[in-house]
PDB file of N, CA and C in Angstrom:
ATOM      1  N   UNK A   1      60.676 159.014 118.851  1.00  0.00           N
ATOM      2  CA  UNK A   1      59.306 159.042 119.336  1.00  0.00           C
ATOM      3  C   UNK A   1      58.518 157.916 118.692  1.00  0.00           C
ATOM      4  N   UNK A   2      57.102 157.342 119.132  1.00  0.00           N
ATOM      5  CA  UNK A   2      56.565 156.890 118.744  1.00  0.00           C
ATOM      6  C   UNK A   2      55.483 156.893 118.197  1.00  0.00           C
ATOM      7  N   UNK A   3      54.286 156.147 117.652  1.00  0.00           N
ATOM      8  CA  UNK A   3      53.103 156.756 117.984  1.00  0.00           C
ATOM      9  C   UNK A   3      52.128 155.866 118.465  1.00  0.00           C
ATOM     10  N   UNK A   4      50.845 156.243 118.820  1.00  0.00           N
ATOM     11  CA  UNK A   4      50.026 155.077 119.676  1.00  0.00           C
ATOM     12  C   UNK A   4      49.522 153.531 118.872  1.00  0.00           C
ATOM     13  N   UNK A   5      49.880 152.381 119.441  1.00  0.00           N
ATOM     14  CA  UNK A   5      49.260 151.150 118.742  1.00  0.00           C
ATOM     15  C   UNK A   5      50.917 150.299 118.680  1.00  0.00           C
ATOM     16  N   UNK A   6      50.973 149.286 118.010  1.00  0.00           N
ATOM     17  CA  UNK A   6      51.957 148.173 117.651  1.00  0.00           C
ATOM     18  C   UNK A   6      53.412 149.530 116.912  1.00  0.00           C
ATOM     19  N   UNK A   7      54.517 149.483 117.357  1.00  0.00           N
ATOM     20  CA  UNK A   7      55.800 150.230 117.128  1.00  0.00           C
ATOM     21  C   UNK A   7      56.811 149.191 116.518  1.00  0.00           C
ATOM     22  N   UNK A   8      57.875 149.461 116.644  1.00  0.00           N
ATOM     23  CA  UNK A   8      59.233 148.375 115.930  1.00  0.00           C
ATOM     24  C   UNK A   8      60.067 148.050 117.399  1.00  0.00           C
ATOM     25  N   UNK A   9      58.896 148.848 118.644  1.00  0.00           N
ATOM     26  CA  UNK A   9      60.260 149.240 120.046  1.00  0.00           C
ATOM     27  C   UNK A   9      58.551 148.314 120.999  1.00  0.00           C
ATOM     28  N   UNK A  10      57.900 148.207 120.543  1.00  0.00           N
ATOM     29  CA  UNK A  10      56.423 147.271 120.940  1.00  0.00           C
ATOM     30  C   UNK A  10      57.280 146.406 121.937  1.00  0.00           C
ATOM     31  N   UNK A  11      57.522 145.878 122.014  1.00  0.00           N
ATOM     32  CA  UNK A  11      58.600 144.238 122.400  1.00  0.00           C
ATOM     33  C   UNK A  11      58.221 144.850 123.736  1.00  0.00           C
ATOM     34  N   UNK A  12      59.066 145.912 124.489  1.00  0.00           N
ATOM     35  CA  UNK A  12      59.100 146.470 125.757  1.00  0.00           C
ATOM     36  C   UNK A  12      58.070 147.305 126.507  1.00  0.00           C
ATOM     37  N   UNK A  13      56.994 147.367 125.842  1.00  0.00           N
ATOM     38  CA  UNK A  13      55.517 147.512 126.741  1.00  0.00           C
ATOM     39  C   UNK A  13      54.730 146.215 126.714  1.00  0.00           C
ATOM     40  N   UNK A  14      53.839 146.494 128.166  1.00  0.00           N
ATOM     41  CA  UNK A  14      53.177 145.293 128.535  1.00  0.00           C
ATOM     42  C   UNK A  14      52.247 144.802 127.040  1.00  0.00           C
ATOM     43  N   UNK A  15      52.118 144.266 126.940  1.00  0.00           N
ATOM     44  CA  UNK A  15      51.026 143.726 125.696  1.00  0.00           C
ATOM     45  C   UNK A  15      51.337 143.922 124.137  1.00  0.00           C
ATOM     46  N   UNK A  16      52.657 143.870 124.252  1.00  0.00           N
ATOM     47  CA  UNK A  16      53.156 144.696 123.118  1.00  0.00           C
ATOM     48  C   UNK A  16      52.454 146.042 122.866  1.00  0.00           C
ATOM     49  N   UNK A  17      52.132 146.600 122.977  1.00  0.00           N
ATOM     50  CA  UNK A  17      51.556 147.743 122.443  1.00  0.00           C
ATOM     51  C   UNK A  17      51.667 149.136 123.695  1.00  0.00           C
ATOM     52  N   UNK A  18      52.207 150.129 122.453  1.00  0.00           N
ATOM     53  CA  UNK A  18      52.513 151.101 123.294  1.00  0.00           C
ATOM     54  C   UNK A  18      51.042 152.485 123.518  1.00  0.00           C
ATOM     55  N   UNK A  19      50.903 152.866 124.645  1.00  0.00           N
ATOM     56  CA  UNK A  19      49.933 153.222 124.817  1.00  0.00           C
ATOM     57  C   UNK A  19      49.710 154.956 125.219  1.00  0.00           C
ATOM     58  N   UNK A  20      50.648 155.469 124.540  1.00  0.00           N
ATOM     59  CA  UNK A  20      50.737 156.879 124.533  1.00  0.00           C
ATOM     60  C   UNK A  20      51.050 157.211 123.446  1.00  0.00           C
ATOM     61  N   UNK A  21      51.146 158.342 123.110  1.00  0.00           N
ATOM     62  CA  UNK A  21      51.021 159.553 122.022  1.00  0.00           C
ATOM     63  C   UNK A  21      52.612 160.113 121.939  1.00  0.00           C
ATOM     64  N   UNK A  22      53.882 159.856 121.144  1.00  0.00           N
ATOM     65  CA  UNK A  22      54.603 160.702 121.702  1.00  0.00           C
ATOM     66  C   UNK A  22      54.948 162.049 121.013  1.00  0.00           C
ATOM     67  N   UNK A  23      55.164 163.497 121.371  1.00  0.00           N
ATOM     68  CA  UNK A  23      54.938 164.521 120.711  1.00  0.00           C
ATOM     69  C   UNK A  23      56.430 165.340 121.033  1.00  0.00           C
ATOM     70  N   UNK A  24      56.479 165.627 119.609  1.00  0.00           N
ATOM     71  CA  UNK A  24      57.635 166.513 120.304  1.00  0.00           C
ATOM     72  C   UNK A  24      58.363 168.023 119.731  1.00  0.00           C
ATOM     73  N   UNK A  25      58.537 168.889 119.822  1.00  0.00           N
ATOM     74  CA  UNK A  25      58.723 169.895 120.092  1.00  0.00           C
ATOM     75  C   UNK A  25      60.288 170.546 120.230  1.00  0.00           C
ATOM     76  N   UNK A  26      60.917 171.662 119.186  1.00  0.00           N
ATOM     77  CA  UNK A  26      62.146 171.551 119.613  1.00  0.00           C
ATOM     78  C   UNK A  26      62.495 172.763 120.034  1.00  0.00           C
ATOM     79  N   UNK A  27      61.074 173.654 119.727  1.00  0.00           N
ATOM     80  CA  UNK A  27      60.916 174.938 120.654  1.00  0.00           C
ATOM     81  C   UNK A  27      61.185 174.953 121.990  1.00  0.00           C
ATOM     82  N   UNK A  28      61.256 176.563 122.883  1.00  0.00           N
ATOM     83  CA  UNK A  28      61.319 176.229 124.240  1.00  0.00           C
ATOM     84  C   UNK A  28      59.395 176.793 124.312  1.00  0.00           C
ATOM     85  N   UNK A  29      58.821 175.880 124.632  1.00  0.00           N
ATOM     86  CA  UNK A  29      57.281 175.708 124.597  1.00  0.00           C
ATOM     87  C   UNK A  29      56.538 175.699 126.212  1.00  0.00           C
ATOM     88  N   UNK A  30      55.495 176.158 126.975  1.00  0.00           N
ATOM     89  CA  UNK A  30      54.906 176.057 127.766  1.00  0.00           C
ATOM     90  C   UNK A  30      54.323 174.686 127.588  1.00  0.00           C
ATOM     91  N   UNK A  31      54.194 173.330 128.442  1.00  0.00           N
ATOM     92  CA  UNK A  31      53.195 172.287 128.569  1.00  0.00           C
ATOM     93  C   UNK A  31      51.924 172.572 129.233  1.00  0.00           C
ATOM     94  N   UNK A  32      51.128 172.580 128.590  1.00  0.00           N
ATOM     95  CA  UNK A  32      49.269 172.800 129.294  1.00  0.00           C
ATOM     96  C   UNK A  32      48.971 171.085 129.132  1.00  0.00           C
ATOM     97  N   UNK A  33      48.208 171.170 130.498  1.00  0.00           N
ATOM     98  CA  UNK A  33      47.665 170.049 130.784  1.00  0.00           C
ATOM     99  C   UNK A  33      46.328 169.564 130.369  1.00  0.00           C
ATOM    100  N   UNK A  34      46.002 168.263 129.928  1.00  0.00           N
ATOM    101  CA  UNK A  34      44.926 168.303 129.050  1.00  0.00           C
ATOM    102  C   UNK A  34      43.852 168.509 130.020  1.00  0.00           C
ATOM    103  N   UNK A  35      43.233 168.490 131.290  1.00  0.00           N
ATOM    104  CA  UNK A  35      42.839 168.454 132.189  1.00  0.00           C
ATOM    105  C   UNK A  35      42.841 168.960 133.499  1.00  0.00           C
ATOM    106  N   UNK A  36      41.827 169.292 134.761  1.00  0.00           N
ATOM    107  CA  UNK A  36      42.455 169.796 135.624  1.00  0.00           C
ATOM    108  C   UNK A  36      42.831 168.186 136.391  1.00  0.00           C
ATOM    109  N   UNK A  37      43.400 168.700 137.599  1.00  0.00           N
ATOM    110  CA  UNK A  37      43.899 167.583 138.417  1.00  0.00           C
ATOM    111  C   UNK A  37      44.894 167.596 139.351  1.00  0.00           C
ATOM    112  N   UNK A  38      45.356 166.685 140.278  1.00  0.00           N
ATOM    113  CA  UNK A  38      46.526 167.136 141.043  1.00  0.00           C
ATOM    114  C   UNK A  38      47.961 166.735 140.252  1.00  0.00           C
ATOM    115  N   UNK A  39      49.149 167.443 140.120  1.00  0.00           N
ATOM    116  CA  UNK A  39      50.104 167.362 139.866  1.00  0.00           C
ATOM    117  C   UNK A  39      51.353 167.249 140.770  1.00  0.00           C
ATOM    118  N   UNK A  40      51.907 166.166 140.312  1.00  0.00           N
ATOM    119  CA  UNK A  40      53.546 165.453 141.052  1.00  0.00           C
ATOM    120  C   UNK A  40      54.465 166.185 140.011  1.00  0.00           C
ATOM    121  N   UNK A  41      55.748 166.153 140.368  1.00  0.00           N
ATOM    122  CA  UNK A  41      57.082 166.438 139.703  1.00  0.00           C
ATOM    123  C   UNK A  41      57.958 165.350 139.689  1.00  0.00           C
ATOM    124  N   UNK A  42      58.562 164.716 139.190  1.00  0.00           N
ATOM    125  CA  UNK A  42      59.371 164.117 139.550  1.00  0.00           C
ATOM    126  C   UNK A  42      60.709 164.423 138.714  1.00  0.00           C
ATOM    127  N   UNK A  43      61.715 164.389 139.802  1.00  0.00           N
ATOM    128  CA  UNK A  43      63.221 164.283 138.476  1.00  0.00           C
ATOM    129  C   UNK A  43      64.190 163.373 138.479  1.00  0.00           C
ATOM    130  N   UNK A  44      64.596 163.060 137.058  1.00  0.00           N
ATOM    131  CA  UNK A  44      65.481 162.332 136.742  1.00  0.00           C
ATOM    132  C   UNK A  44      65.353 161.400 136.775  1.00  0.00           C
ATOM    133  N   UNK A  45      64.534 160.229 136.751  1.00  0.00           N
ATOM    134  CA  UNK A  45      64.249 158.777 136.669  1.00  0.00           C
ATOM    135  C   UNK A  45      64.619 158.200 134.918  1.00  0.00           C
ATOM    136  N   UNK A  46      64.215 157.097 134.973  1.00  0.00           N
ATOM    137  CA  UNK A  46      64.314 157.061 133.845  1.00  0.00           C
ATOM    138  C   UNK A  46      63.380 157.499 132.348  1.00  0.00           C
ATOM    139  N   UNK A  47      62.004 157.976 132.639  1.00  0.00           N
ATOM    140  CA  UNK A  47      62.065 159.369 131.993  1.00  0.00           C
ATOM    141  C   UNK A  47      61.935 160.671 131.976  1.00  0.00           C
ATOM    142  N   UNK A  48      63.333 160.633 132.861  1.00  0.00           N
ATOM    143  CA  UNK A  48      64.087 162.667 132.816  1.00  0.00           C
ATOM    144  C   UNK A  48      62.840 163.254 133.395  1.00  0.00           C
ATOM    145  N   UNK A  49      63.008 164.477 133.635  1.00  0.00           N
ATOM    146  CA  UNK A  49      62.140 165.443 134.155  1.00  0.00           C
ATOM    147  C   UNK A  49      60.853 164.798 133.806  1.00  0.00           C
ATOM    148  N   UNK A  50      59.682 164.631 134.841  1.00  0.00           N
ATOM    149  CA  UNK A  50      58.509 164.368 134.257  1.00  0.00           C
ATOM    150  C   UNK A  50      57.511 164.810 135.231  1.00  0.00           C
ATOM    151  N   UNK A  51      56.051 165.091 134.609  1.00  0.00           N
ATOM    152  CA  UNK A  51      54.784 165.847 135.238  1.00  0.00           C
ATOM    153  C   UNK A  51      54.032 164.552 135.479  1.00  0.00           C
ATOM    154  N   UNK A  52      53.409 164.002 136.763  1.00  0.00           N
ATOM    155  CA  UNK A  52      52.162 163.266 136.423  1.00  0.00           C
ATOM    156  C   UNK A  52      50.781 163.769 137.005  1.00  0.00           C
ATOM    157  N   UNK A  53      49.735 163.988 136.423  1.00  0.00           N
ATOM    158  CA  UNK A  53      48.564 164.536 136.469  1.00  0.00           C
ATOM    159  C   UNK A  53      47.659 163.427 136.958  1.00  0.00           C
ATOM    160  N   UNK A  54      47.260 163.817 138.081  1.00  0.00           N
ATOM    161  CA  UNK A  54      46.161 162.395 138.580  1.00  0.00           C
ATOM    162  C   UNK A  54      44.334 163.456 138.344  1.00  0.00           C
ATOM    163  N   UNK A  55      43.566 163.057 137.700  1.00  0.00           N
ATOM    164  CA  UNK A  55      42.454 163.415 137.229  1.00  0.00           C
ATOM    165  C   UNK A  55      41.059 162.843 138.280  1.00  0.00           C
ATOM    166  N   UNK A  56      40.340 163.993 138.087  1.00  0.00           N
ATOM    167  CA  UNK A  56      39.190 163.382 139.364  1.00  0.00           C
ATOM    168  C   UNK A  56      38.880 162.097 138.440  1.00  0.00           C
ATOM    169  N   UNK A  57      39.257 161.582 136.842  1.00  0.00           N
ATOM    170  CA  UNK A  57      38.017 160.782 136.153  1.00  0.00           C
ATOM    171  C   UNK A  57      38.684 159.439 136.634  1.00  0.00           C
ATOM    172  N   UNK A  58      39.902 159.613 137.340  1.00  0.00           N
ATOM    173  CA  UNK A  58      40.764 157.981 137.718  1.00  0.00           C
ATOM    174  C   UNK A  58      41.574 158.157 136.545  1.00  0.00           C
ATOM    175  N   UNK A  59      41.709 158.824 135.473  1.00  0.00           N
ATOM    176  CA  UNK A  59      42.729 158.743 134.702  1.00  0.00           C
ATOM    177  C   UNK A  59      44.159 159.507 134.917  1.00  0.00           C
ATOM    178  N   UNK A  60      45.051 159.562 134.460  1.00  0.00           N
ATOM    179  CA  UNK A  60      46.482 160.129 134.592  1.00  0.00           C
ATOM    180  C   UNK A  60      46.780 160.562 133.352  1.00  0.00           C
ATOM    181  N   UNK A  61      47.406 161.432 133.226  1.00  0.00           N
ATOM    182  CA  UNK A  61      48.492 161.800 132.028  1.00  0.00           C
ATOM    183  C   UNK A  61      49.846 161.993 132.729  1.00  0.00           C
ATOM    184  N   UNK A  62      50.741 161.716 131.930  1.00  0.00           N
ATOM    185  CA  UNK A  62      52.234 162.225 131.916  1.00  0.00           C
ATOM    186  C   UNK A  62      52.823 163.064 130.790  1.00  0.00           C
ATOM    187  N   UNK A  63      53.404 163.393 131.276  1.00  0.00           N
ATOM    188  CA  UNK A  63      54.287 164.713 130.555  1.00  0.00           C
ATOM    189  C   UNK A  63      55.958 164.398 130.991  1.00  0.00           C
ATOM    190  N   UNK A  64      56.606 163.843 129.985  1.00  0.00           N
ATOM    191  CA  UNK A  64      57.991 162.685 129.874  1.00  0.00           C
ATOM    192  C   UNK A  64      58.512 163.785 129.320  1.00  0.00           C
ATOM    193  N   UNK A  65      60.519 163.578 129.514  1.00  0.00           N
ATOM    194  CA  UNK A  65      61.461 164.097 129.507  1.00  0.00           C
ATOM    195  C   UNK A  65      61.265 165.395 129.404  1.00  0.00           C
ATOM    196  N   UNK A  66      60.711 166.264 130.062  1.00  0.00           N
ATOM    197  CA  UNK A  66      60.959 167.805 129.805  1.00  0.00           C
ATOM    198  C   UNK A  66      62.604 168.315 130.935  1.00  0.00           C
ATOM    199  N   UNK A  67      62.141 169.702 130.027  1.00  0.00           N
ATOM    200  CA  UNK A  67      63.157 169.945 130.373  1.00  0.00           C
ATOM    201  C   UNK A  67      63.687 170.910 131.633  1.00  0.00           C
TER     202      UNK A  67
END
């Protein structure tokens, strides 16, 4: 995992700098969304199971590799 700002894995996001939070959990845990909004599913891309949340504010969250 990482955490938000300049990483050692930086190289491979746009601007060097990585721009998410990464959190992780080794419980089997419910994900709550920070927000309301409409929600996609997607599976198996390259990161694994994932939620994306489109927000009335124009912002997004994702929710990467679950399971």
């Amino acid at each position: 995992t990482q955490c938000f700002g300049h990483t050692p894995y930086s190289y491979v996001y746009a601007g060097n700098f990585h721009h998410g939070l990464d959190i992780v959990d080794t419980a089997d845990r419910t994900v709550r969304a920070i927000d309301d909004g409409v929600a996609y599913f997607y599976r198996g891309n390259s990161f694994g199971n994932n939620v994306r949340i489109f927000h009335s504010n124009g912002k997004m969250s994702l929710y990467l590799h679950l399971q």
